[in-house]
PDB file of N, CA and C in Angstrom:
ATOM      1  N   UNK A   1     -47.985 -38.931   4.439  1.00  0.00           N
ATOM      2  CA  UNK A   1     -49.007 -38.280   5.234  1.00  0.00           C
ATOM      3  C   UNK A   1     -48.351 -37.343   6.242  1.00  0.00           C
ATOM      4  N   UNK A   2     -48.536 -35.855   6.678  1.00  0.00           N
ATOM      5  CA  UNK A   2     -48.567 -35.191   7.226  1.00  0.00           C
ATOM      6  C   UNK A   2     -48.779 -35.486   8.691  1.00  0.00           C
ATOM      7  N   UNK A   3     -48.435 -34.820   9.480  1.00  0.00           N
ATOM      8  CA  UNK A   3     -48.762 -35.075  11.057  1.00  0.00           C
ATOM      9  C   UNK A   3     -49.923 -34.021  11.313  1.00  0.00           C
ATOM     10  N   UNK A   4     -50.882 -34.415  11.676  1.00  0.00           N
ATOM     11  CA  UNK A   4     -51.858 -33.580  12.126  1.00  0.00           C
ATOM     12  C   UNK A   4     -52.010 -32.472  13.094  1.00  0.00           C
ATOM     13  N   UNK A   5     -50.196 -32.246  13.255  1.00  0.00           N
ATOM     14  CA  UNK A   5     -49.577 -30.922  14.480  1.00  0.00           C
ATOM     15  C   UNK A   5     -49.868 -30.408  13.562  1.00  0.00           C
ATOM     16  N   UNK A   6     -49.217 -30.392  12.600  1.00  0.00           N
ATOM     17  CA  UNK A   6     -48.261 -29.311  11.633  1.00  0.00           C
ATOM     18  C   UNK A   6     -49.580 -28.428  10.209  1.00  0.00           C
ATOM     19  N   UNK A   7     -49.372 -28.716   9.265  1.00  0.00           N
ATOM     20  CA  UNK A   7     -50.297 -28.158   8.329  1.00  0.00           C
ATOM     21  C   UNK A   7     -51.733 -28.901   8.509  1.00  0.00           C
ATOM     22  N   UNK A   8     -52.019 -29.418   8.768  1.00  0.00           N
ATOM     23  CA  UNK A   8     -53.541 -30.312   8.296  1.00  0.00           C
ATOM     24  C   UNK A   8     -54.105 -29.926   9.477  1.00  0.00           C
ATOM     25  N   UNK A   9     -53.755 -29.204  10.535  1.00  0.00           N
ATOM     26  CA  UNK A   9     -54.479 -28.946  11.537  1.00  0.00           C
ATOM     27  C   UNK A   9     -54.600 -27.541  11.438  1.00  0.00           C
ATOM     28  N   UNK A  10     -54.548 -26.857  10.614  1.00  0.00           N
ATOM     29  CA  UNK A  10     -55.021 -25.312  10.044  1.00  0.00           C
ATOM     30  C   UNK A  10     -56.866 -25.687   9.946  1.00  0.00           C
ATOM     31  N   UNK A  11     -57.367 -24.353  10.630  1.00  0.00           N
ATOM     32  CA  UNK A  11     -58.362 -24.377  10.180  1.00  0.00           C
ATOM     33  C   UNK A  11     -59.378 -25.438  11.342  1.00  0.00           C
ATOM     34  N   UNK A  12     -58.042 -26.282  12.116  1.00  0.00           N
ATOM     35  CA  UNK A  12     -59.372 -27.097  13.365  1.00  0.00           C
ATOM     36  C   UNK A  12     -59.213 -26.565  14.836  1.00  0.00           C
ATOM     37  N   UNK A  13     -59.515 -26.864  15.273  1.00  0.00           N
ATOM     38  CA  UNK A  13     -59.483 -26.480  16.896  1.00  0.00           C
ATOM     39  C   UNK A  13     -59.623 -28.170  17.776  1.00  0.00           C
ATOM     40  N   UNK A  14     -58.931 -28.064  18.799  1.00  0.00           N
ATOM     41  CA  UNK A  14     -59.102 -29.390  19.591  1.00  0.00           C
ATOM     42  C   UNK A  14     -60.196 -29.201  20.553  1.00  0.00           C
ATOM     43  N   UNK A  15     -61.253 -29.863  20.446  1.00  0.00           N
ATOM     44  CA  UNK A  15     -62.973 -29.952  21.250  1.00  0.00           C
ATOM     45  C   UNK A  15     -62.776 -31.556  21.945  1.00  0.00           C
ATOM     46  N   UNK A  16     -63.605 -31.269  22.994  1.00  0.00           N
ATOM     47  CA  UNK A  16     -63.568 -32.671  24.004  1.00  0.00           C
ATOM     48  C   UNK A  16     -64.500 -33.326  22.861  1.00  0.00           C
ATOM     49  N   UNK A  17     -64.066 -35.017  23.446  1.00  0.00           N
ATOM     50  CA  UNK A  17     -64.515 -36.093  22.412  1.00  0.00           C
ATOM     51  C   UNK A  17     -65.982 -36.471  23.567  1.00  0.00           C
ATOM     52  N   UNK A  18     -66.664 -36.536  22.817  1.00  0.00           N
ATOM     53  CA  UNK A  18     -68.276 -36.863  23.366  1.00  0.00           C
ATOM     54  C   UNK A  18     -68.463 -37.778  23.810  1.00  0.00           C
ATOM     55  N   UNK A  19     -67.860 -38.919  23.179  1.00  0.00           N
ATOM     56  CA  UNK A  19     -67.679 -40.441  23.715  1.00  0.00           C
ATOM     57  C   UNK A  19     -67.446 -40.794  25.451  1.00  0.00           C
ATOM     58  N   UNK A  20     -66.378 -40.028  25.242  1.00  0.00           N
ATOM     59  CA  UNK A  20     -65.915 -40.468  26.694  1.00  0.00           C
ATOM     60  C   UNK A  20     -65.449 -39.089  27.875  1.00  0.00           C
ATOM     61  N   UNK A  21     -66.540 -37.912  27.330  1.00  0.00           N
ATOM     62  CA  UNK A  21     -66.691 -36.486  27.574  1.00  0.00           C
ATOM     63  C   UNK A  21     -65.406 -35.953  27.874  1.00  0.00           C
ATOM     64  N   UNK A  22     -64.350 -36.017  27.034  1.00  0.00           N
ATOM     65  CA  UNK A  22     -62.937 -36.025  27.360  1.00  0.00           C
ATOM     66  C   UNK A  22     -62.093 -36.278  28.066  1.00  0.00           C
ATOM     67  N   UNK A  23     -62.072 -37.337  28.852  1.00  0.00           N
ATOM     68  CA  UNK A  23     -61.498 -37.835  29.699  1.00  0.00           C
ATOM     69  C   UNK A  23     -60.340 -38.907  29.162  1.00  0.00           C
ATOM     70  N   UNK A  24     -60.909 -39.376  27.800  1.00  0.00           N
ATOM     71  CA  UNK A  24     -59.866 -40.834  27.004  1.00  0.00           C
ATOM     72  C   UNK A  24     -59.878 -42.073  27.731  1.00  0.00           C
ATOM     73  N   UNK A  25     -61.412 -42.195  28.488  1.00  0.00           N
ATOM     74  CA  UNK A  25     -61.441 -43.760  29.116  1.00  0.00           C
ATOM     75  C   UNK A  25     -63.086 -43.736  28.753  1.00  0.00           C
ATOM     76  N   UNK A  26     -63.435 -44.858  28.764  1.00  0.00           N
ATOM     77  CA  UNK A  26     -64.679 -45.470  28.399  1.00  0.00           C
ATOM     78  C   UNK A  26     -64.994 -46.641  29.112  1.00  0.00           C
ATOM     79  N   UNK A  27     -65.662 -46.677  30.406  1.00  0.00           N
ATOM     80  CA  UNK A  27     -65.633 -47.959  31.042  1.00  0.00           C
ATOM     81  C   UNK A  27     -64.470 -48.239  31.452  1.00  0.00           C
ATOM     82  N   UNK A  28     -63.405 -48.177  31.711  1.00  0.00           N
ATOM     83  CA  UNK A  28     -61.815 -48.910  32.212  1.00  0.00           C
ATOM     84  C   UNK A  28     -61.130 -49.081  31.168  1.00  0.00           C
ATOM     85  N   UNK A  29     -61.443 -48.884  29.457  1.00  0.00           N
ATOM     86  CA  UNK A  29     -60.539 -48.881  28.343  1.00  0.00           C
ATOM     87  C   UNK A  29     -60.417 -47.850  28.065  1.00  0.00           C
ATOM     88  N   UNK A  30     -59.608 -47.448  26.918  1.00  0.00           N
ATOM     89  CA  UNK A  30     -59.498 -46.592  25.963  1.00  0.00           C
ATOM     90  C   UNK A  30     -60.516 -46.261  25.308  1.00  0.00           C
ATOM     91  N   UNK A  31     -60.676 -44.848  25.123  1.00  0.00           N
ATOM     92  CA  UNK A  31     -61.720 -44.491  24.376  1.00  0.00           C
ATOM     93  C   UNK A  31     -61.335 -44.719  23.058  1.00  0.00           C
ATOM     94  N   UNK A  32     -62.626 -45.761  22.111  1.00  0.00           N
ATOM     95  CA  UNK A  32     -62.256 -45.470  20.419  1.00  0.00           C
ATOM     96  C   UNK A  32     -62.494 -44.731  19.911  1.00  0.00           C
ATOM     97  N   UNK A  33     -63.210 -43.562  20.178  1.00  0.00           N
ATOM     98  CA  UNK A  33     -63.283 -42.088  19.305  1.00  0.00           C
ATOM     99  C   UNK A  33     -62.435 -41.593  19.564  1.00  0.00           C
ATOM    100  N   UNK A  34     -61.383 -41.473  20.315  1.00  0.00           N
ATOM    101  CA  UNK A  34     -60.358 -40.199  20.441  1.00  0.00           C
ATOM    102  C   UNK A  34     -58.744 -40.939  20.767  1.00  0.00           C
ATOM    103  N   UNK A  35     -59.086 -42.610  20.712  1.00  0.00           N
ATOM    104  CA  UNK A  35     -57.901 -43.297  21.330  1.00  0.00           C
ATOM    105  C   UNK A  35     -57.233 -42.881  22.501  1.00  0.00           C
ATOM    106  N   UNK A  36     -58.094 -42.470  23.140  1.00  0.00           N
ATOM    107  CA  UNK A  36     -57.602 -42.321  24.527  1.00  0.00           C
ATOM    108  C   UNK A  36     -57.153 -40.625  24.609  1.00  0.00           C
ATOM    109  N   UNK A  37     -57.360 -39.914  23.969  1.00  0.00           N
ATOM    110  CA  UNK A  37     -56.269 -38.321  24.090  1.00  0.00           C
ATOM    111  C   UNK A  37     -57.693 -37.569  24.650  1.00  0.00           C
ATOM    112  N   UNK A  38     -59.217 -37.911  25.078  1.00  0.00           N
ATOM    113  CA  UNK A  38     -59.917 -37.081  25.032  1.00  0.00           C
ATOM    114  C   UNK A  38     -59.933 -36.065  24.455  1.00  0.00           C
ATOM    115  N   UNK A  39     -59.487 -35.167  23.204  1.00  0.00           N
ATOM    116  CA  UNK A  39     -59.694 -34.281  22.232  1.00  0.00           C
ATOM    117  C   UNK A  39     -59.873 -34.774  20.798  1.00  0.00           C
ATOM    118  N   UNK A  40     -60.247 -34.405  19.972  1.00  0.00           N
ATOM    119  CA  UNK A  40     -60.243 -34.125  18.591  1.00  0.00           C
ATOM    120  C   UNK A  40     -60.326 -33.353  17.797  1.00  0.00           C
ATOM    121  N   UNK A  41     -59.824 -33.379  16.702  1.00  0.00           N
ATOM    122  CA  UNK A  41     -59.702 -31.847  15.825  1.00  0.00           C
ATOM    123  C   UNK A  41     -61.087 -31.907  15.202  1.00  0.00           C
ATOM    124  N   UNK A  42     -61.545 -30.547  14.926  1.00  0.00           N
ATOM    125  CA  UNK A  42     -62.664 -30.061  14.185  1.00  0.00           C
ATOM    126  C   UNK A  42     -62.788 -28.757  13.629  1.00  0.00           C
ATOM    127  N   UNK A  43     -63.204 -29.359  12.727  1.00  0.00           N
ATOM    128  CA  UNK A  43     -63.084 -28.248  11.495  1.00  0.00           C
ATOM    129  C   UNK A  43     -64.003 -26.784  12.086  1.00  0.00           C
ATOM    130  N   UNK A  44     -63.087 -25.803  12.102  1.00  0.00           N
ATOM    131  CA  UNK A  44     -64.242 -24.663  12.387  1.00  0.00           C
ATOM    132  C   UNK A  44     -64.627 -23.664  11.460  1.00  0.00           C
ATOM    133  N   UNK A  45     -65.947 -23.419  12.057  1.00  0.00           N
ATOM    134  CA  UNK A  45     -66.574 -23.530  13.075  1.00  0.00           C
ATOM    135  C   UNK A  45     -66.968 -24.765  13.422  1.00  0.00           C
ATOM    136  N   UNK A  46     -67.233 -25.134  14.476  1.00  0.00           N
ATOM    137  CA  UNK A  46     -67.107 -26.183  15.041  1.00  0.00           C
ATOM    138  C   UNK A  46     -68.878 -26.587  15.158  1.00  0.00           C
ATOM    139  N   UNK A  47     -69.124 -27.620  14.587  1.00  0.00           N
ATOM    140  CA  UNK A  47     -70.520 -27.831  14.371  1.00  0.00           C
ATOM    141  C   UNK A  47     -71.009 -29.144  15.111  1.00  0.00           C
ATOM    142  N   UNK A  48     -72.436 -29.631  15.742  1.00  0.00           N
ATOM    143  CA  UNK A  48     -72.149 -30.627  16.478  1.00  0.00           C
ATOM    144  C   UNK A  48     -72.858 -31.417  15.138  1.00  0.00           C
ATOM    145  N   UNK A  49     -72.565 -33.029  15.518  1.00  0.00           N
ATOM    146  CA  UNK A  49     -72.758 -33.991  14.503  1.00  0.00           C
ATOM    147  C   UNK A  49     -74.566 -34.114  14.347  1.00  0.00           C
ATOM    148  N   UNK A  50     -74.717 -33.828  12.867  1.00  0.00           N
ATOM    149  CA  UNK A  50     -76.485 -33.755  13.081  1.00  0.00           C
ATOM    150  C   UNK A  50     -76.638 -35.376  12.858  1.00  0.00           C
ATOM    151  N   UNK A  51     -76.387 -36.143  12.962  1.00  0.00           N
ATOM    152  CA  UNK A  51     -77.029 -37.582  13.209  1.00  0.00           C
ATOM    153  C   UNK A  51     -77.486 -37.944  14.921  1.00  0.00           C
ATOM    154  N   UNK A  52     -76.393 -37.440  15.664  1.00  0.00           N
ATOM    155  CA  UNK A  52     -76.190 -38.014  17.212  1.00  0.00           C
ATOM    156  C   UNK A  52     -76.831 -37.361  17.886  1.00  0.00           C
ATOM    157  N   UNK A  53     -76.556 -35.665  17.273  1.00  0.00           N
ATOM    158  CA  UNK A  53     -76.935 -34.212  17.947  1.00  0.00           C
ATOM    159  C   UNK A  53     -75.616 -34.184  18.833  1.00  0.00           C
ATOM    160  N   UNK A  54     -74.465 -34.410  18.728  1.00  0.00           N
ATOM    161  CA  UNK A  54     -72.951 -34.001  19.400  1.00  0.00           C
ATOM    162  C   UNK A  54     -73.245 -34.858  20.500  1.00  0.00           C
ATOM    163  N   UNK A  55     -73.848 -36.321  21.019  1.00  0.00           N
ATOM    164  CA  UNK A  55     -73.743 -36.987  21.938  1.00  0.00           C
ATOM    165  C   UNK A  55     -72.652 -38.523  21.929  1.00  0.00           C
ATOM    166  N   UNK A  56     -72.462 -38.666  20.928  1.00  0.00           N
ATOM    167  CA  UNK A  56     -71.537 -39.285  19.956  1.00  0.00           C
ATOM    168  C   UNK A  56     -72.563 -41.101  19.833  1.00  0.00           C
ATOM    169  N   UNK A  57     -73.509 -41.358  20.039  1.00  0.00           N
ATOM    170  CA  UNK A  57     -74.510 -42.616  20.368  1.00  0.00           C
ATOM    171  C   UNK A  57     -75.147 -42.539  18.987  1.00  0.00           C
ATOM    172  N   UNK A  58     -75.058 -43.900  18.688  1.00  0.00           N
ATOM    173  CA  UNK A  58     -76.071 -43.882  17.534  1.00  0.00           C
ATOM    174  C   UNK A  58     -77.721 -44.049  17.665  1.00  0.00           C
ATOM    175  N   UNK A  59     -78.154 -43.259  17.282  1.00  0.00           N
ATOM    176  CA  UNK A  59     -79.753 -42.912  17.367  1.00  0.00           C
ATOM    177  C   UNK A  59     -80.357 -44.425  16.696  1.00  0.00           C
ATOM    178  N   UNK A  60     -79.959 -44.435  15.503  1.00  0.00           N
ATOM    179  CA  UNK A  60     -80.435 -45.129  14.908  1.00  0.00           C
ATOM    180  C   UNK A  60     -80.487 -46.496  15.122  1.00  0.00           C
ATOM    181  N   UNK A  61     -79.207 -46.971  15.687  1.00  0.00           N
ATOM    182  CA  UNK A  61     -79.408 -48.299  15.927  1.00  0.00           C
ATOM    183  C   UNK A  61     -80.219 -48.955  17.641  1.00  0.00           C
ATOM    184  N   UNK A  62     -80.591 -50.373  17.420  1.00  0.00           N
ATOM    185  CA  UNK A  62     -81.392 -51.063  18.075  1.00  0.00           C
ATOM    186  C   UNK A  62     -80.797 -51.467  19.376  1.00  0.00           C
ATOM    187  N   UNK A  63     -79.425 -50.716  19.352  1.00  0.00           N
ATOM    188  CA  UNK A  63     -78.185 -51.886  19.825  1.00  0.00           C
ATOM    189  C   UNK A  63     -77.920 -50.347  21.355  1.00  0.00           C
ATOM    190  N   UNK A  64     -77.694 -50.354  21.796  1.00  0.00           N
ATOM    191  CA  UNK A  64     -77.001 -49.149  23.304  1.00  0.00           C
ATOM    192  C   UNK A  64     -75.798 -49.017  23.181  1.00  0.00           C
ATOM    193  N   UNK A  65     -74.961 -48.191  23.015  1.00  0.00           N
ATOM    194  CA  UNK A  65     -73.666 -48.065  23.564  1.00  0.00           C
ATOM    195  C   UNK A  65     -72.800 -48.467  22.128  1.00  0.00           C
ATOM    196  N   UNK A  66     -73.459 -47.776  20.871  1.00  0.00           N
ATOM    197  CA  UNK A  66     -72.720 -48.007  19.900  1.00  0.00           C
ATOM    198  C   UNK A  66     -72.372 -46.666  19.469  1.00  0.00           C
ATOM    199  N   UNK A  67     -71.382 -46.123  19.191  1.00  0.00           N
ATOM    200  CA  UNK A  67     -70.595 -44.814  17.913  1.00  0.00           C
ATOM    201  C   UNK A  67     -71.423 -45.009  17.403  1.00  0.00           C
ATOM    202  N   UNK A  68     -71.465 -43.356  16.980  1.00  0.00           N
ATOM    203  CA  UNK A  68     -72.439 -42.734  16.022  1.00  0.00           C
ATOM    204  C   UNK A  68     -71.904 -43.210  14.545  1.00  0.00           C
ATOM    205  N   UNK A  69     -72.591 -43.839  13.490  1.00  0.00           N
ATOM    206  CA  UNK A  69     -71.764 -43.529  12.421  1.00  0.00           C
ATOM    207  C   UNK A  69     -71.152 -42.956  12.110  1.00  0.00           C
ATOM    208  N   UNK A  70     -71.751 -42.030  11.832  1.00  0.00           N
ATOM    209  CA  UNK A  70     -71.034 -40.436  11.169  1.00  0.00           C
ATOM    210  C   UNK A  70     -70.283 -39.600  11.480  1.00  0.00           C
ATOM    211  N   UNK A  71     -70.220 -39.568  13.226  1.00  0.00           N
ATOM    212  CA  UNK A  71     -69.403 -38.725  13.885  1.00  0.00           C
ATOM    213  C   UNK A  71     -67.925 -39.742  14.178  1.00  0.00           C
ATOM    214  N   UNK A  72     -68.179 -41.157  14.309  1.00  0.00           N
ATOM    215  CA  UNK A  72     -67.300 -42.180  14.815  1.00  0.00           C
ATOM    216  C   UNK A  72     -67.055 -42.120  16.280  1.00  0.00           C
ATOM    217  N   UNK A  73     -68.719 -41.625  16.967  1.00  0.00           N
ATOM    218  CA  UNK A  73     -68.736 -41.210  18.531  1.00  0.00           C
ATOM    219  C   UNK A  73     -68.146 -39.753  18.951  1.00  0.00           C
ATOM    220  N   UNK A  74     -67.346 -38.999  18.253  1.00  0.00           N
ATOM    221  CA  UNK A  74     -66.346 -37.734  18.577  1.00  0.00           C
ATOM    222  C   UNK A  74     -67.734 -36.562  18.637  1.00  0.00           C
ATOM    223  N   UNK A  75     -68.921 -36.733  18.079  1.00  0.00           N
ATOM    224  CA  UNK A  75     -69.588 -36.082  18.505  1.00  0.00           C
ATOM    225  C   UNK A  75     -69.743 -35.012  18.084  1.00  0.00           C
ATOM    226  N   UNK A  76     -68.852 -34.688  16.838  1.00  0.00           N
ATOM    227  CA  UNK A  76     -68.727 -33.220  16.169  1.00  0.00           C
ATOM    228  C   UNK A  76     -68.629 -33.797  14.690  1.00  0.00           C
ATOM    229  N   UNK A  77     -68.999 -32.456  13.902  1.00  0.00           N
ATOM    230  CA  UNK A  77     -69.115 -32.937  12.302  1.00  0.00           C
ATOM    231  C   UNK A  77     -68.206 -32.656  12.107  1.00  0.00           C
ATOM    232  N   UNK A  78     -67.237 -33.021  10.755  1.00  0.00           N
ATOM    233  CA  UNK A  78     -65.867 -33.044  10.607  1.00  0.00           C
ATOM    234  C   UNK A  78     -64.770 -33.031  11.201  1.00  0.00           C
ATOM    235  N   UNK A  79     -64.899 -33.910  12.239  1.00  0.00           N
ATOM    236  CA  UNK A  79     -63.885 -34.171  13.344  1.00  0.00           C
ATOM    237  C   UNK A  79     -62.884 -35.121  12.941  1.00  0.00           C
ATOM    238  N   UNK A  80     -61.652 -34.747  13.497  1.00  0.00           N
ATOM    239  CA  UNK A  80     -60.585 -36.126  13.227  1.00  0.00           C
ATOM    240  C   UNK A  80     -59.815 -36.933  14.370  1.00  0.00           C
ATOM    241  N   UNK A  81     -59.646 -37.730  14.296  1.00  0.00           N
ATOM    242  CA  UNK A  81     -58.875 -38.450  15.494  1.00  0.00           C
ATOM    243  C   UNK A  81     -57.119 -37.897  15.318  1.00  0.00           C
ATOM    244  N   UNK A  82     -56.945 -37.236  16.566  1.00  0.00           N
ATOM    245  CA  UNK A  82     -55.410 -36.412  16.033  1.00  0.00           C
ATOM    246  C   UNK A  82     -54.224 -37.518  16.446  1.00  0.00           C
TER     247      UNK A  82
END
């Protein structure tokens, strides 16, 4: 596997992680959408996640304060944890 500096990061741009509005803390931990770096790569153009609407919260569930499925909380569509 590649390092996500080098080739595989062609084509993304680093956008604040939604989760923890880029900061890389969540409550006094580590943020799990971005492991703490507040950024993530995304594929551009840079699109926000249509499940959450780029807030990184899951709509759907019954539960508060859960990651979006789809986005994994980062809040953007095709985002990666770098």
């Amino acid at each position: 596997m590649q390092h996500l500096g080098q080739s595989l990061s062609f084509g993304y741009a680093r956008e604040s992680c939604a989760w923890c509005d880029g900061s890389g803390d969540n409550l006094g931990s580590i943020c799990a959408a971005c492991d703490g770096k507040g950024k993530v790569l995304v594929r551009q153009p840079a699109k926000k996640c249509p499940m959450c609407g780029g807030d990184g919260k899951n709509a759907a569930s019954l539960f508060l304060g859960q990651l979006c499925v789809l986005c994994g909380g980062r809040g953007w569509a095709l985002a990666l944890k770098e």
